[in-house]
N, C-alpha and C. Protein backbone atom coordinates (compact mmCIF):
# COMPACT_ATOMS: atom_id res chain seq x y z
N UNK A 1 0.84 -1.18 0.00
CA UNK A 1 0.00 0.00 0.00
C UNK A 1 0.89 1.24 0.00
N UNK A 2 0.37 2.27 -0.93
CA UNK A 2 1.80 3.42 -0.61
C UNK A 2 0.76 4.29 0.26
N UNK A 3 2.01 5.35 0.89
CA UNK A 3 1.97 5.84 1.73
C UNK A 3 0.48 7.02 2.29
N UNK A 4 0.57 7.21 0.37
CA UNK A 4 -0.73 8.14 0.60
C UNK A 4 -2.25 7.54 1.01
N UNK A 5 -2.27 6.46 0.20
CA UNK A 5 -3.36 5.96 0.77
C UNK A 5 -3.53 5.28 1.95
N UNK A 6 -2.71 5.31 2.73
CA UNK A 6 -2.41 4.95 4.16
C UNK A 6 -3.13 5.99 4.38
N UNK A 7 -2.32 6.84 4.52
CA UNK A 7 -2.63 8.36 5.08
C UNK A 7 -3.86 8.54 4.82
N UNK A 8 -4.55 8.16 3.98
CA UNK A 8 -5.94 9.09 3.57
C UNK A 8 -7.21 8.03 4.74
N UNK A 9 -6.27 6.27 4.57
CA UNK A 9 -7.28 5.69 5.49
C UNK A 9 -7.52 5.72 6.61
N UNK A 10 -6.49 5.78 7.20
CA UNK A 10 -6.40 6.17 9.03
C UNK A 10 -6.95 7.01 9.32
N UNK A 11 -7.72 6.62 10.45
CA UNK A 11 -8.49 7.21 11.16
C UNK A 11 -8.45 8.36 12.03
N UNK A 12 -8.77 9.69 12.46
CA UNK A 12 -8.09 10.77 13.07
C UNK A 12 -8.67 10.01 14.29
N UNK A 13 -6.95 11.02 15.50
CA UNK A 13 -6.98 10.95 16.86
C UNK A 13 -8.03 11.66 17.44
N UNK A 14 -8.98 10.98 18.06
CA UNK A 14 -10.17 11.70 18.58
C UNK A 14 -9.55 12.56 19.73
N UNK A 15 -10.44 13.61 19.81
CA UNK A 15 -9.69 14.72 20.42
C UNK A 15 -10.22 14.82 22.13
N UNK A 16 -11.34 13.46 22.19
CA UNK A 16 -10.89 13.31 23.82
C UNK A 16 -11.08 12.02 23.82
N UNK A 17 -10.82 11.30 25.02
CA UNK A 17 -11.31 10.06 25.56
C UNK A 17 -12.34 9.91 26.06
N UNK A 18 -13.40 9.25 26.60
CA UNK A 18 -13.74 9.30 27.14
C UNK A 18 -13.78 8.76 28.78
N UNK A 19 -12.49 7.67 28.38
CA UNK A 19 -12.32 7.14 29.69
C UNK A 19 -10.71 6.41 29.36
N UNK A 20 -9.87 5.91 30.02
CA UNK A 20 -8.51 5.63 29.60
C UNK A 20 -9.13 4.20 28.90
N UNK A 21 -9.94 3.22 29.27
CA UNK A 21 -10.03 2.29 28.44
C UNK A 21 -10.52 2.34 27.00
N UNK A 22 -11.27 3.68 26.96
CA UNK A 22 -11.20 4.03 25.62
C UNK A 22 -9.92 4.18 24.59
N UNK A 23 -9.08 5.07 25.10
CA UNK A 23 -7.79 5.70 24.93
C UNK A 23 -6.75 4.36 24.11
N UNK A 24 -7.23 3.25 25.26
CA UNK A 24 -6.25 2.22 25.38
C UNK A 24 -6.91 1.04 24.04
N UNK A 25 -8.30 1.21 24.19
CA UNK A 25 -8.29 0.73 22.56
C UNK A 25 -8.08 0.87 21.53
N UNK A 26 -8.80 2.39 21.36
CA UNK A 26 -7.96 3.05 20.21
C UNK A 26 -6.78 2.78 19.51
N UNK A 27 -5.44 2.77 21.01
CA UNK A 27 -4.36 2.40 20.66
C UNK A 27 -3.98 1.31 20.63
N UNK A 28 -4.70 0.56 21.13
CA UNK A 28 -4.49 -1.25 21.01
C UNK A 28 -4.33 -1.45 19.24
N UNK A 29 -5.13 -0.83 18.40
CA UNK A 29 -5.62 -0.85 17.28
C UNK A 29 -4.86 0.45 16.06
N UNK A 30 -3.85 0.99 16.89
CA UNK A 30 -3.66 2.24 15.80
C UNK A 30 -2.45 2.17 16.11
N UNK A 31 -1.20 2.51 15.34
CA UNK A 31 0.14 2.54 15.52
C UNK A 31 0.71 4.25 15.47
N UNK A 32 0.81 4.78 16.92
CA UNK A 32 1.28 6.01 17.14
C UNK A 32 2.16 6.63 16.03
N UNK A 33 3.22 5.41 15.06
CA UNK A 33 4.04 5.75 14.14
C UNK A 33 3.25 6.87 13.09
N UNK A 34 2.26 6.10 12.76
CA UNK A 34 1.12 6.73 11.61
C UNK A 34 1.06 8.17 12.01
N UNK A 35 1.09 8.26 13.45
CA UNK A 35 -0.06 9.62 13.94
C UNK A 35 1.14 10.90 14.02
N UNK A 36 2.58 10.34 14.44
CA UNK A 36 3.47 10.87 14.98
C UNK A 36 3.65 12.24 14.24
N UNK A 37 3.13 12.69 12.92
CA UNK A 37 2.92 14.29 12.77
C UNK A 37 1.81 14.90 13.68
N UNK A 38 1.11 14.30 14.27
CA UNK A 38 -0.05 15.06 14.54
C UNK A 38 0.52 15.09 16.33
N UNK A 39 1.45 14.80 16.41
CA UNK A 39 1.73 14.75 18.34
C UNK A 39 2.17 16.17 18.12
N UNK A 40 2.37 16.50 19.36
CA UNK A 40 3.17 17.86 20.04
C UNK A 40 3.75 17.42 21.40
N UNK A 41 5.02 18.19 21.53
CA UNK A 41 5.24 17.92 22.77
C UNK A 41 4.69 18.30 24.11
N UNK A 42 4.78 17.62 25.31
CA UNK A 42 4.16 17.94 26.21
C UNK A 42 5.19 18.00 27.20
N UNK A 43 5.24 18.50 28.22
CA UNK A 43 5.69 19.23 29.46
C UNK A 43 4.65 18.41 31.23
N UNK A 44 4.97 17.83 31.38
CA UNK A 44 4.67 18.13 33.00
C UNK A 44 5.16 16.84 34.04
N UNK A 45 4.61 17.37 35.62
CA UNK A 45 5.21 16.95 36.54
C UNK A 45 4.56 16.16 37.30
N UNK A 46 5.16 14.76 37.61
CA UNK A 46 4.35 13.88 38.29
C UNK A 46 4.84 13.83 39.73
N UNK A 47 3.88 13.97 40.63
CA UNK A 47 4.14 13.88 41.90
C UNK A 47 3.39 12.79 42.77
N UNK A 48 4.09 11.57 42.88
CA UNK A 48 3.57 10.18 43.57
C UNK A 48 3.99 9.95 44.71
N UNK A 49 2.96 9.84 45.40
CA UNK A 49 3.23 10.19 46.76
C UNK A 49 2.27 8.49 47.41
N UNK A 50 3.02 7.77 47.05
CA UNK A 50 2.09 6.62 47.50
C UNK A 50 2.87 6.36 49.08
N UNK A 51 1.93 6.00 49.90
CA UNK A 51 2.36 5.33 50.71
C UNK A 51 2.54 3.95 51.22
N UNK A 52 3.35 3.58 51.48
CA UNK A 52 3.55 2.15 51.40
C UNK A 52 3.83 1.56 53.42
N UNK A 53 2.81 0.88 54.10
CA UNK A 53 3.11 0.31 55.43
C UNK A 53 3.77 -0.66 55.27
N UNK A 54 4.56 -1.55 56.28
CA UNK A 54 5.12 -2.68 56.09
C UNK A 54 4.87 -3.29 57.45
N UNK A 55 4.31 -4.59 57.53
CA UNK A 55 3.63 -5.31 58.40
C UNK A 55 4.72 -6.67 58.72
N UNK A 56 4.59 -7.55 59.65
CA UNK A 56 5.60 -8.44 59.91
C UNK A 56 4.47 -9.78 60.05
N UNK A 57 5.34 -10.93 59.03
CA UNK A 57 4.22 -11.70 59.41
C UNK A 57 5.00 -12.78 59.51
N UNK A 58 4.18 -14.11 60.43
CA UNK A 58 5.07 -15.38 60.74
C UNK A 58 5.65 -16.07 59.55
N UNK A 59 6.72 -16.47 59.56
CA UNK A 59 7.55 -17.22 58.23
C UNK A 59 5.99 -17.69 57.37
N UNK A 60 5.65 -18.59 58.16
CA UNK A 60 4.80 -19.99 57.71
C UNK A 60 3.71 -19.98 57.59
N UNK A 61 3.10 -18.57 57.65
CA UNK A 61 1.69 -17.71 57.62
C UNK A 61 2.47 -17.55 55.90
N UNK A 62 3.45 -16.83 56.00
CA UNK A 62 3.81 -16.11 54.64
C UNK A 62 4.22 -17.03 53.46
N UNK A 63 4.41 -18.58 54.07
CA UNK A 63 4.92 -19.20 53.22
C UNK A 63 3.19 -19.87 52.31
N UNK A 64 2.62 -19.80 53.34
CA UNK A 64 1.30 -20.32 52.57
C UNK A 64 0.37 -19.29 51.86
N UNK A 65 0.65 -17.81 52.42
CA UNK A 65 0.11 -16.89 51.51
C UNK A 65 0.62 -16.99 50.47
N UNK A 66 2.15 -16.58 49.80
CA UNK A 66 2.21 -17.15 48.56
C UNK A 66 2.20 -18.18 47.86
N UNK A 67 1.92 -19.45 48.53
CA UNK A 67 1.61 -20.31 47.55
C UNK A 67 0.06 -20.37 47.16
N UNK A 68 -0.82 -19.82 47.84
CA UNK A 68 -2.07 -19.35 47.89
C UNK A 68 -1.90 -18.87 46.47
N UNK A 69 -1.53 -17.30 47.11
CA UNK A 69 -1.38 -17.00 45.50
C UNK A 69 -0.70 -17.33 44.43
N UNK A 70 0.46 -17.98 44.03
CA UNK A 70 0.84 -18.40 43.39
C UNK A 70 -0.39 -19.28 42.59
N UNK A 71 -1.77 -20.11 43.61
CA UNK A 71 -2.19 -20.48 42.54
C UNK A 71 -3.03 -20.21 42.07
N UNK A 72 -3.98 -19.14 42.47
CA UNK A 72 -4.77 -17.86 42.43
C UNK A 72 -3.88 -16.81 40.71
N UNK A 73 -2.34 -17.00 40.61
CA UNK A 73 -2.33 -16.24 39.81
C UNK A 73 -1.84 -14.59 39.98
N UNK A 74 -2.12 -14.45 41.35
CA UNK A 74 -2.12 -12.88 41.95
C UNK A 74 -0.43 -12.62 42.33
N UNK A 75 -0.67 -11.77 42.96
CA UNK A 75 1.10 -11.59 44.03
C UNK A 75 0.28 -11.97 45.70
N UNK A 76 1.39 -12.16 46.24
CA UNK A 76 1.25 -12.12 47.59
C UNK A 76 0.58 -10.54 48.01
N UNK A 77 1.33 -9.97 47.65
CA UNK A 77 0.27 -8.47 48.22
C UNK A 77 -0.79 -8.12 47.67
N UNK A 78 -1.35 -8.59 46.70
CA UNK A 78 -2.18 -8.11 46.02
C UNK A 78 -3.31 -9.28 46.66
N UNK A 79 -3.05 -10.45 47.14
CA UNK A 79 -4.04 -11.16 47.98
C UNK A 79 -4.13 -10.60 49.32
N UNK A 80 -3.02 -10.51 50.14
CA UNK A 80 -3.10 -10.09 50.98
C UNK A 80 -3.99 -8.32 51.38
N UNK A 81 -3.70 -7.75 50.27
CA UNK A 81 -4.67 -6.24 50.95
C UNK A 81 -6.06 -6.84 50.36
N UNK A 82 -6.19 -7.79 49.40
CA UNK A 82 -7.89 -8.18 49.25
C UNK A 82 -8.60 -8.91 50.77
N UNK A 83 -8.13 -9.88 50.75
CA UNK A 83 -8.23 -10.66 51.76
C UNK A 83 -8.46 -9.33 53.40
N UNK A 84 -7.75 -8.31 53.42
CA UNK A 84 -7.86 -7.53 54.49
C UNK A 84 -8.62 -6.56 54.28
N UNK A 85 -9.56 -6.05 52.96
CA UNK A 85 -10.44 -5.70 52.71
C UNK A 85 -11.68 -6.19 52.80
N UNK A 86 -11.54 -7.63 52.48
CA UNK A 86 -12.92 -7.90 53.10
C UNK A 86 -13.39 -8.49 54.13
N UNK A 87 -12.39 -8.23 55.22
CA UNK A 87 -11.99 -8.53 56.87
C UNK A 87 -12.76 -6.97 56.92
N UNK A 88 -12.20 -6.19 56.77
CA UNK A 88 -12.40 -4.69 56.83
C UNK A 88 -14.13 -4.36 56.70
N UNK A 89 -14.50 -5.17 55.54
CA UNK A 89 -15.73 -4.85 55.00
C UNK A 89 -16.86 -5.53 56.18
N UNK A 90 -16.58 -6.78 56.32
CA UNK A 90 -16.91 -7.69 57.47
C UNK A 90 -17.24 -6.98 58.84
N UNK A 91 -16.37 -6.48 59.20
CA UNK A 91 -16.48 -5.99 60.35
C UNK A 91 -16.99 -4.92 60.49
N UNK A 92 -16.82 -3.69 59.52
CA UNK A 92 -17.96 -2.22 59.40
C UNK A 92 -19.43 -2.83 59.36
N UNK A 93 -19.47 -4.32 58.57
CA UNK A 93 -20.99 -4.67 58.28
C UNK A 93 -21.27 -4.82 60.48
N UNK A 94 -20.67 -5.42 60.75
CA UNK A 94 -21.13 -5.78 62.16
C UNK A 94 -21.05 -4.82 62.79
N UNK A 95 -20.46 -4.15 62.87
CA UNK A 95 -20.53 -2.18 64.14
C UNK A 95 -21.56 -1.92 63.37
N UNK A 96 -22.16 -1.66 62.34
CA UNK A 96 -23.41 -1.29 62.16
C UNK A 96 -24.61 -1.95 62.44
N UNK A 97 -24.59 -3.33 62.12
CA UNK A 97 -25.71 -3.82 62.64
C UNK A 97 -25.99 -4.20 64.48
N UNK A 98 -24.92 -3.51 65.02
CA UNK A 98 -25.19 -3.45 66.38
C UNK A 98 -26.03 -2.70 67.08
């Protein structure tokens, strides 16, 4: 295919998203190369401020959380703050129904 009729088929960059999974199909499906006249540069500053606790847990508590997850598929932390979310959830349900 030459170049022009590339050009004439592609589709223009819609000029908003409506949500990042939009964004992310779009581009699942379009090769930035094509678009790369139509970018401009951009400028700015990211400020991540996550906080991170660190908790201590028995060897053999921890050895079975990750194999938990391991077969779940997940990470160890990523079971572990679920799992304490819905400990969390559990227990707001009961102070209320008191």
């Amino acid at each position: 295919m030459r170049k022009e009729d590339k050009e004439k088929k592609k589709d223009s960059i819609p000029e908003h998203f409506s949500s990042i999974e939009e964004a992310s199909a779009f581009w699942d499906t379009h090769d930035l190369g094509d678009y790369w006249d139509q970018t401009t540069e951009a400028r700015f500053e990211v400020d991540i401020q996550t906080e991170r606790n660190y908790y201590s847990l028995e060897k053999d508590l921890s050895k079975e959380i990750e194999g938990i997850a391991r077969n779940k598929g997940v990470s160890s932390e990523t079971l572990v703050n679920l799992w304490l979310k819905e400990k969390i959830l559990t227990e707001e349900s009961h102070l209320v129904s008191r």
